[in-house]
PDB file of N, CA and C in Angstrom:
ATOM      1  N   UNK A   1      30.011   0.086  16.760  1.00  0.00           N
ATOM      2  CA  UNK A   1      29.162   1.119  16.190  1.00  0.00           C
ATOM      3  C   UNK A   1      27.725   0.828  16.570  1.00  0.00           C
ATOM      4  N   UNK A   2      27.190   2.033  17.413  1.00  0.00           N
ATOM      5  CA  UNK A   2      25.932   1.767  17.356  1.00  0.00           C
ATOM      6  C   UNK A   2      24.753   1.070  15.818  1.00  0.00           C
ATOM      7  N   UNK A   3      23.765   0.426  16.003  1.00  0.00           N
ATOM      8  CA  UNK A   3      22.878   0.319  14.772  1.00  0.00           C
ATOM      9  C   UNK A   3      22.271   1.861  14.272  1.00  0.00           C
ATOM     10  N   UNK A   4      22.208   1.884  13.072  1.00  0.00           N
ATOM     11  CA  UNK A   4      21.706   2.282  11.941  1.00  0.00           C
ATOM     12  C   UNK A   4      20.466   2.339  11.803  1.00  0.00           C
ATOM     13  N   UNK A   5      19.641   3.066  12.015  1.00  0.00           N
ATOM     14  CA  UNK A   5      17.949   3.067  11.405  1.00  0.00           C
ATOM     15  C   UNK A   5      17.809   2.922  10.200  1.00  0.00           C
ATOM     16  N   UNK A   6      16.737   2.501   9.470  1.00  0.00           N
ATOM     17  CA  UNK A   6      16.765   2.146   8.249  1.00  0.00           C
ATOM     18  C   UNK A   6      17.054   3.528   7.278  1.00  0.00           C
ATOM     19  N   UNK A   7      15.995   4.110   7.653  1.00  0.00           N
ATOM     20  CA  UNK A   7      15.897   5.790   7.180  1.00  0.00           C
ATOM     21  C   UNK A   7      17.336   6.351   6.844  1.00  0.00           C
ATOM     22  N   UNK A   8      18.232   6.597   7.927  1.00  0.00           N
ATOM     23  CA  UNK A   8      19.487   6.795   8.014  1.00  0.00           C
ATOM     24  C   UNK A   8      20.384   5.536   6.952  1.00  0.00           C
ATOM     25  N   UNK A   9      20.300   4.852   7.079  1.00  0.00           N
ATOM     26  CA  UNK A   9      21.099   3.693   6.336  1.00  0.00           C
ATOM     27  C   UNK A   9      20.597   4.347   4.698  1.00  0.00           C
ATOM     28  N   UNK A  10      19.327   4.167   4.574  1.00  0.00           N
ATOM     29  CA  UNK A  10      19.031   4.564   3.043  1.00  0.00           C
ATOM     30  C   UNK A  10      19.543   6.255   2.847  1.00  0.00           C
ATOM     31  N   UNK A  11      19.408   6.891   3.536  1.00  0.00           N
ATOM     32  CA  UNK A  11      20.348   8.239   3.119  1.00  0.00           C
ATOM     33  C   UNK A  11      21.843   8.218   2.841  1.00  0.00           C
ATOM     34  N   UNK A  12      22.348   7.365   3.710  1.00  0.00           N
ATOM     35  CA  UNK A  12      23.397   7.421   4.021  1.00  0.00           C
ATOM     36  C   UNK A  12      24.535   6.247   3.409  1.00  0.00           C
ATOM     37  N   UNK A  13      23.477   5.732   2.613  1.00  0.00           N
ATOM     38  CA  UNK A  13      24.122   4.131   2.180  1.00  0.00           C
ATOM     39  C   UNK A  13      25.983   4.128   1.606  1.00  0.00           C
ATOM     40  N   UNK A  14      25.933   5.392   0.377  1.00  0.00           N
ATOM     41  CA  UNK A  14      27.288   5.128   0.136  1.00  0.00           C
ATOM     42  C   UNK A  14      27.981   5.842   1.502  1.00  0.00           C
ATOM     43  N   UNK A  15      28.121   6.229   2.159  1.00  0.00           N
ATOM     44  CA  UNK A  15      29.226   7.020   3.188  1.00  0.00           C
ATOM     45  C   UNK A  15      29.094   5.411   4.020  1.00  0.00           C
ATOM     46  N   UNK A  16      28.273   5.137   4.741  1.00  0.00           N
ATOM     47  CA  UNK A  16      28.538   3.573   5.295  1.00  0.00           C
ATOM     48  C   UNK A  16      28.883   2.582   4.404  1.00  0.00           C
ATOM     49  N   UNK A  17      28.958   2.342   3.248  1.00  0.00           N
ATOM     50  CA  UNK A  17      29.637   1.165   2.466  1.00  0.00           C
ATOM     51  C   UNK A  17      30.904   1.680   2.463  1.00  0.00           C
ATOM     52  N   UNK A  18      31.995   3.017   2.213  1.00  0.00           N
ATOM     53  CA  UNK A  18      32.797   3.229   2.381  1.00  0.00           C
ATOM     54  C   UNK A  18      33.558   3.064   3.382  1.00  0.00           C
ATOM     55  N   UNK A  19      33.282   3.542   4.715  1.00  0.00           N
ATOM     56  CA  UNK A  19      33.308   3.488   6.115  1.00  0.00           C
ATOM     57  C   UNK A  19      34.100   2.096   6.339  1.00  0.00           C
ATOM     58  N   UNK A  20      32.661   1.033   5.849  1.00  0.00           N
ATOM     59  CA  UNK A  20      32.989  -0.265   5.951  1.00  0.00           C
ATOM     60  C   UNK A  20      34.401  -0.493   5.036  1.00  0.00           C
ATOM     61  N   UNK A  21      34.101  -0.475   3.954  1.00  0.00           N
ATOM     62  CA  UNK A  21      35.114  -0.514   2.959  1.00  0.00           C
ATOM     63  C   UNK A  21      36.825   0.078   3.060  1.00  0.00           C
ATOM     64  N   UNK A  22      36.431   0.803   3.956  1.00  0.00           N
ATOM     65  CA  UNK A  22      37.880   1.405   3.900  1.00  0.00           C
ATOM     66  C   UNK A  22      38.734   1.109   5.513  1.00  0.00           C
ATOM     67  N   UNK A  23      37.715   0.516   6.324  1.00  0.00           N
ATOM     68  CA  UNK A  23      37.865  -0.296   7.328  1.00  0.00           C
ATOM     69  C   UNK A  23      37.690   0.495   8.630  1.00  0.00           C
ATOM     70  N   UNK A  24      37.053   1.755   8.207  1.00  0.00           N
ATOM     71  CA  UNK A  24      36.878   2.790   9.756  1.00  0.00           C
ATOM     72  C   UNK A  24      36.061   1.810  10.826  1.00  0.00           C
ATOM     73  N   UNK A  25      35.292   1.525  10.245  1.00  0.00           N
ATOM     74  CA  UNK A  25      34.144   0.201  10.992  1.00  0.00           C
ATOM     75  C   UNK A  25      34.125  -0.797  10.505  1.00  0.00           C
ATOM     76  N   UNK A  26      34.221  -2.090  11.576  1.00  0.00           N
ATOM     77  CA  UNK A  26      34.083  -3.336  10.741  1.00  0.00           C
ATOM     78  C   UNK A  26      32.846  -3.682  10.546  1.00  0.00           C
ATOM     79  N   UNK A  27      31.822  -3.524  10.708  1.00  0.00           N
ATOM     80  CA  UNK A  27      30.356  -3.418  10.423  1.00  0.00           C
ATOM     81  C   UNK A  27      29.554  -2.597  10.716  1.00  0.00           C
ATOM     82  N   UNK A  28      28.937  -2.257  10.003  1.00  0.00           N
ATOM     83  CA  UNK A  28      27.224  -1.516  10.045  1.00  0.00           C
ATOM     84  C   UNK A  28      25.983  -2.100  10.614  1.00  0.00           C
ATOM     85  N   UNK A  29      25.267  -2.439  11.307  1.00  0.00           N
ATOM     86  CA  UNK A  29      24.317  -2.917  11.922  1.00  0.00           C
ATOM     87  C   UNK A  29      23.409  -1.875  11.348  1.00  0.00           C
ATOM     88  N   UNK A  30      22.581  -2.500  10.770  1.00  0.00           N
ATOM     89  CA  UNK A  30      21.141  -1.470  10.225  1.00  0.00           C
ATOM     90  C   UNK A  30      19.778  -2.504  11.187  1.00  0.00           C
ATOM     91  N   UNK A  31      19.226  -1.567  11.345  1.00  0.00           N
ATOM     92  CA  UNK A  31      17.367  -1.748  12.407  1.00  0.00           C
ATOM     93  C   UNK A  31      16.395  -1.006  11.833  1.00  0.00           C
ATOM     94  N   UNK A  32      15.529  -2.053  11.813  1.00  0.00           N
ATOM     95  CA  UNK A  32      13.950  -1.415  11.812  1.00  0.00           C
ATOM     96  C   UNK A  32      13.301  -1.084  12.974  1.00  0.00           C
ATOM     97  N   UNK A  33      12.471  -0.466  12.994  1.00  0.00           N
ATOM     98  CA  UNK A  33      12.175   0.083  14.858  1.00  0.00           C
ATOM     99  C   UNK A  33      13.076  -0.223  15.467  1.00  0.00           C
ATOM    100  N   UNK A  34      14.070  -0.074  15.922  1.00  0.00           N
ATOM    101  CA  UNK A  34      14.733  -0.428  16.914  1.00  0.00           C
ATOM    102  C   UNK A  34      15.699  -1.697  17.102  1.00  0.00           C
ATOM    103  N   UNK A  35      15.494  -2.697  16.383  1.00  0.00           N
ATOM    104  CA  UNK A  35      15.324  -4.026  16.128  1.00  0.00           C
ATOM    105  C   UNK A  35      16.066  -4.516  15.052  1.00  0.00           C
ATOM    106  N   UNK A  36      17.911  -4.906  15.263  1.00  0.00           N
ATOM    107  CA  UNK A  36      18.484  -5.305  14.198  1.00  0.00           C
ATOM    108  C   UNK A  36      18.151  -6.059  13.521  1.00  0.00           C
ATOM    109  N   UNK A  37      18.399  -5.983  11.932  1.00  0.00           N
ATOM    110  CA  UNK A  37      17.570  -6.587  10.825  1.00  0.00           C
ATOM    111  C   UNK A  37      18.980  -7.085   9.914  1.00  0.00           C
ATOM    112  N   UNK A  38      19.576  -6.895   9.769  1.00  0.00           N
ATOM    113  CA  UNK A  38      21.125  -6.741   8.900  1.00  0.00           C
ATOM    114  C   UNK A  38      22.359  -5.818   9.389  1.00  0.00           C
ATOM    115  N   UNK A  39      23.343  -6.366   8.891  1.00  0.00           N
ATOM    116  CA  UNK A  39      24.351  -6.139   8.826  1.00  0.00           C
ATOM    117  C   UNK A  39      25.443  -5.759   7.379  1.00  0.00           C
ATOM    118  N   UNK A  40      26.221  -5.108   7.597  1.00  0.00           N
ATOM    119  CA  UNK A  40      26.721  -4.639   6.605  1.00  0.00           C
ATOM    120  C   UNK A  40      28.266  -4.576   6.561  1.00  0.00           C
ATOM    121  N   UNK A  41      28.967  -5.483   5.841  1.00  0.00           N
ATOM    122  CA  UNK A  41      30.353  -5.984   5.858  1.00  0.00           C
ATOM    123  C   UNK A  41      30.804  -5.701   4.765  1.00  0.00           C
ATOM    124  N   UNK A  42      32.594  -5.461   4.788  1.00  0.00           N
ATOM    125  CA  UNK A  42      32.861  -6.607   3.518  1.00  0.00           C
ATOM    126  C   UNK A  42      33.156  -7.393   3.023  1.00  0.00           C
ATOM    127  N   UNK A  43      33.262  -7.713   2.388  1.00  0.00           N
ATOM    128  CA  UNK A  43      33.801  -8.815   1.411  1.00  0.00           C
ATOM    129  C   UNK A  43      34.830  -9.607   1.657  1.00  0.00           C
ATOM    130  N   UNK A  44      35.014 -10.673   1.711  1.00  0.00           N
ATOM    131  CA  UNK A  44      36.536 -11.162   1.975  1.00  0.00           C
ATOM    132  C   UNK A  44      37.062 -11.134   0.713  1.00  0.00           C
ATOM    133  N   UNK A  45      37.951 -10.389   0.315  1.00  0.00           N
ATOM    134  CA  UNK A  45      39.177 -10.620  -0.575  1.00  0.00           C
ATOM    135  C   UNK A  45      39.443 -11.979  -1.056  1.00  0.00           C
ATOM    136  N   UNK A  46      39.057 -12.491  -2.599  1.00  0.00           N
ATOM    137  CA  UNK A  46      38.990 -13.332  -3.149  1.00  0.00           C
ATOM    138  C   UNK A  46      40.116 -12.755  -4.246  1.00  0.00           C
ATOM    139  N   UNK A  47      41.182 -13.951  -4.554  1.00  0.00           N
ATOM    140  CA  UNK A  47      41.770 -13.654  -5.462  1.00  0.00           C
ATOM    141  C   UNK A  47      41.266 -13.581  -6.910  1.00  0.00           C
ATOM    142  N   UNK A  48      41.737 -11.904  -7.058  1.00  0.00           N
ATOM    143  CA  UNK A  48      41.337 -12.281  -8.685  1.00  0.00           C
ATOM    144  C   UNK A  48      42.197 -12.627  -9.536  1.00  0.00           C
ATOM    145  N   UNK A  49      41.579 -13.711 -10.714  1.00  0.00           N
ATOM    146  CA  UNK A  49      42.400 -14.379 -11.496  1.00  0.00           C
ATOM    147  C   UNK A  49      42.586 -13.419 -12.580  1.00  0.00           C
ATOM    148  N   UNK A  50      43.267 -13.941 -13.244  1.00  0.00           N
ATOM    149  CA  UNK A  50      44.430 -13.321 -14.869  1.00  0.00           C
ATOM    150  C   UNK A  50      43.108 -13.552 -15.680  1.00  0.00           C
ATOM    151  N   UNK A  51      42.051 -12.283 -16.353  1.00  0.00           N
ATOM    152  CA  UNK A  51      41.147 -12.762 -17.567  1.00  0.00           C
ATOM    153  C   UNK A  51      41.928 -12.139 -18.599  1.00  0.00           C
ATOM    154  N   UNK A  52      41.945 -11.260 -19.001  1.00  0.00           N
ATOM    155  CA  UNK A  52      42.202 -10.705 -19.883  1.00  0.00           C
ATOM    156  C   UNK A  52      43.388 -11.375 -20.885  1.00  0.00           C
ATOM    157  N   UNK A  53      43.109 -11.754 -22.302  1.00  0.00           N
ATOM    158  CA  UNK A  53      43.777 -12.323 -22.793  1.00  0.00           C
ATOM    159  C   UNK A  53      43.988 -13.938 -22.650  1.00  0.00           C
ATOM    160  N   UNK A  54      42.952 -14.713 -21.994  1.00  0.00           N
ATOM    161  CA  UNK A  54      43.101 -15.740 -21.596  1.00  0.00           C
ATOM    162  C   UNK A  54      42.778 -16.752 -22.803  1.00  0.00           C
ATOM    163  N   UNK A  55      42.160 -16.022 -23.569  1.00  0.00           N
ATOM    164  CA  UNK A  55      41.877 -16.948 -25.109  1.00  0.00           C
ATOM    165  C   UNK A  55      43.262 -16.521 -26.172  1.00  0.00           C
ATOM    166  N   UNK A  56      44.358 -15.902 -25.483  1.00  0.00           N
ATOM    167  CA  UNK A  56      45.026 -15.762 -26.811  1.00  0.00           C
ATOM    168  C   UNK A  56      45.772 -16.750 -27.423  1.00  0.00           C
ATOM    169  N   UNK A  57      45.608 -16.620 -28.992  1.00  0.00           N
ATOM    170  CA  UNK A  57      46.166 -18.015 -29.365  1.00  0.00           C
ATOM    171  C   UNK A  57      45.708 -19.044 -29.818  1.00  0.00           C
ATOM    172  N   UNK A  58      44.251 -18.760 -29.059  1.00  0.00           N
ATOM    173  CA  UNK A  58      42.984 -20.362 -29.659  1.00  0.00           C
ATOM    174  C   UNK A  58      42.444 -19.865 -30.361  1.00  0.00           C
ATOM    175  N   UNK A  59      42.214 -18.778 -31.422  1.00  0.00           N
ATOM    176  CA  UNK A  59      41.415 -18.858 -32.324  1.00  0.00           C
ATOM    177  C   UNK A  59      41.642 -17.413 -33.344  1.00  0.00           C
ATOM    178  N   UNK A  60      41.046 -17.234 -34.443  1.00  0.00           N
ATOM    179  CA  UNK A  60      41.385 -16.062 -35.248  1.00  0.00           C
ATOM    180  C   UNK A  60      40.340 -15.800 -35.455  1.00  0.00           C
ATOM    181  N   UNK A  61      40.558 -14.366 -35.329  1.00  0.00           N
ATOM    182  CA  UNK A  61      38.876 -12.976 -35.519  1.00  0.00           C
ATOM    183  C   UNK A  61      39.221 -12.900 -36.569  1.00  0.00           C
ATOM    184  N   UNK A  62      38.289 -13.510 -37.495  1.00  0.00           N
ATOM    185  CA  UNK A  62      37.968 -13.434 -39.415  1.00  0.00           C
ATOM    186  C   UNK A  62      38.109 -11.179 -38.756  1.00  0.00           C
ATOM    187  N   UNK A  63      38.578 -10.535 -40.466  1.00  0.00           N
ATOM    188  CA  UNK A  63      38.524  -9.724 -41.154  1.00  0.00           C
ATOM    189  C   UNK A  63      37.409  -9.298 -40.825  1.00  0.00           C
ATOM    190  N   UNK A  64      36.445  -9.836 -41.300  1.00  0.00           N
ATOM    191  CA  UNK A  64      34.803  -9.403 -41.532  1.00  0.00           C
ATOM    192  C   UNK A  64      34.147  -9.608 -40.416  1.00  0.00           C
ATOM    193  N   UNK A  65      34.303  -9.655 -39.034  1.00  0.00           N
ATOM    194  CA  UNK A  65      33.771  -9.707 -37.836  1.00  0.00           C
ATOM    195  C   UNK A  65      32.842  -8.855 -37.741  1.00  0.00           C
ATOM    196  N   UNK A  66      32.801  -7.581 -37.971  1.00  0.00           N
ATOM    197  CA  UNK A  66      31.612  -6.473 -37.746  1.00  0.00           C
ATOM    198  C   UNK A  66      30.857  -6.112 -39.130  1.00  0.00           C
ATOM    199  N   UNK A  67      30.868  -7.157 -40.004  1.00  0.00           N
ATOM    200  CA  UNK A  67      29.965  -7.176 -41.449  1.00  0.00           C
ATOM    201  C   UNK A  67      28.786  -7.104 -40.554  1.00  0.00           C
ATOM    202  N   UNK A  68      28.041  -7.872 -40.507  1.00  0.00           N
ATOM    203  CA  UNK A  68      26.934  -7.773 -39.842  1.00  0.00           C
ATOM    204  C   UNK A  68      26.171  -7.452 -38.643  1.00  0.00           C
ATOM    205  N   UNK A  69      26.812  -6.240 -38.448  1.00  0.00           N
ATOM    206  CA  UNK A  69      26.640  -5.635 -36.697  1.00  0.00           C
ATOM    207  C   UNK A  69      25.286  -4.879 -36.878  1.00  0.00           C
ATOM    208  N   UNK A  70      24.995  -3.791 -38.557  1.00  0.00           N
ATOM    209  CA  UNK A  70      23.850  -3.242 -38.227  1.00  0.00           C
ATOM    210  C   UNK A  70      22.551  -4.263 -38.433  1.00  0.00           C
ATOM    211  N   UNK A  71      22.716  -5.354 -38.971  1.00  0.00           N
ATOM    212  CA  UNK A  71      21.938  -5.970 -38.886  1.00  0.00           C
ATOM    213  C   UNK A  71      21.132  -6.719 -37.878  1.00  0.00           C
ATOM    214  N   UNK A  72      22.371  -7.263 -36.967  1.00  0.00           N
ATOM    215  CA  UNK A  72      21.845  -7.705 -35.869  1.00  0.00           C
ATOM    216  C   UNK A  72      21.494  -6.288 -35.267  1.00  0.00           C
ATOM    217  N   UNK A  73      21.603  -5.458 -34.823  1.00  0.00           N
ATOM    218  CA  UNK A  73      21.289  -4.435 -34.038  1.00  0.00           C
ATOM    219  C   UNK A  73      19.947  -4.039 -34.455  1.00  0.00           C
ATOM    220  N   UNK A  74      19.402  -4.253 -35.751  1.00  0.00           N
ATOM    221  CA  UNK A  74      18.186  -4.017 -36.478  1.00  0.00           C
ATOM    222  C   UNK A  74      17.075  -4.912 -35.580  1.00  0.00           C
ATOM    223  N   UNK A  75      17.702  -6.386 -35.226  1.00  0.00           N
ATOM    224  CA  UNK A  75      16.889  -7.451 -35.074  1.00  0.00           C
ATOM    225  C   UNK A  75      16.873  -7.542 -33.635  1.00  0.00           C
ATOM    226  N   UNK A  76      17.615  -6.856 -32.658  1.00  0.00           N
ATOM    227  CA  UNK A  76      17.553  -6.621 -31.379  1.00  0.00           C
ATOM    228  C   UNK A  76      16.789  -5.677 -31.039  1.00  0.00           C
ATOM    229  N   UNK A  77      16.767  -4.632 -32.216  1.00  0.00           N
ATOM    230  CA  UNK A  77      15.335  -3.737 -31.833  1.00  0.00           C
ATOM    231  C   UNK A  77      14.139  -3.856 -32.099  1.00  0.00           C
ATOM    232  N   UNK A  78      14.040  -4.991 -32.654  1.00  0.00           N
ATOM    233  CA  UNK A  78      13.074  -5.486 -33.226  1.00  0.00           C
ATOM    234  C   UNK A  78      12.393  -5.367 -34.603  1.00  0.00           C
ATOM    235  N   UNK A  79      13.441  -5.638 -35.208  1.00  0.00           N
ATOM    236  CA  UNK A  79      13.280  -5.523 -36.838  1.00  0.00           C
ATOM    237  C   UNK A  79      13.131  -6.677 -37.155  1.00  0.00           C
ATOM    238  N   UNK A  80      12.718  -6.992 -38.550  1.00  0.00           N
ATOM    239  CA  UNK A  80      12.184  -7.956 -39.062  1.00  0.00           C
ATOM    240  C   UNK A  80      13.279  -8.349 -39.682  1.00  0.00           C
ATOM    241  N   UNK A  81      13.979  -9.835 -40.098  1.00  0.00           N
ATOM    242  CA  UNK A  81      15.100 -10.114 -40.235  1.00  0.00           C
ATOM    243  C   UNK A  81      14.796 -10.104 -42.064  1.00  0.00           C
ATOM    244  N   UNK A  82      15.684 -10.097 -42.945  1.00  0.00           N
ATOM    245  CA  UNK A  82      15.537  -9.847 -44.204  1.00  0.00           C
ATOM    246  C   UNK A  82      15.566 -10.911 -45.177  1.00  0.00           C
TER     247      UNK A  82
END
């Protein structure tokens, strides 16, 4: 694939991350004047691990977990604590 002008790259950014992504092109070469500056790949495929549920079993959510939610939310907006 020819390079990419910057101009073009910033218009065009999601249709070339797809491109890449979906493997039409294996890279994007983006340039400033004329003059490659970056490249644009993806990712190597890293396995993702099992999260979800990975604490089950170690511990118990007390009843009263969201007693004090408007409070903190008071003090994140910057309320004065009581």
């Amino acid at each position: 694939m020819q390079p990419v002008n910057m101009l073009e790259a910033k218009s065009s950014l999601s249709r070339l991350v797809e491109a890449v992504e979906q493997g039409q092109v294996p890279e994007v070469v983006i340039a400033r004047n004329g003059r490659p500056v970056a490249r644009l790949v993806p990712l190597a495929d890293a396995p993702v691990g099992r999260r979800i549920g990975v604490a089950r079993g170690r511990f118990v959510v007390p009843d009263d977990i969201d007693v004090h939610n408007a409070e903190v939310a008071r003090l994140l907006m910057g309320g004065a604590a009581r």
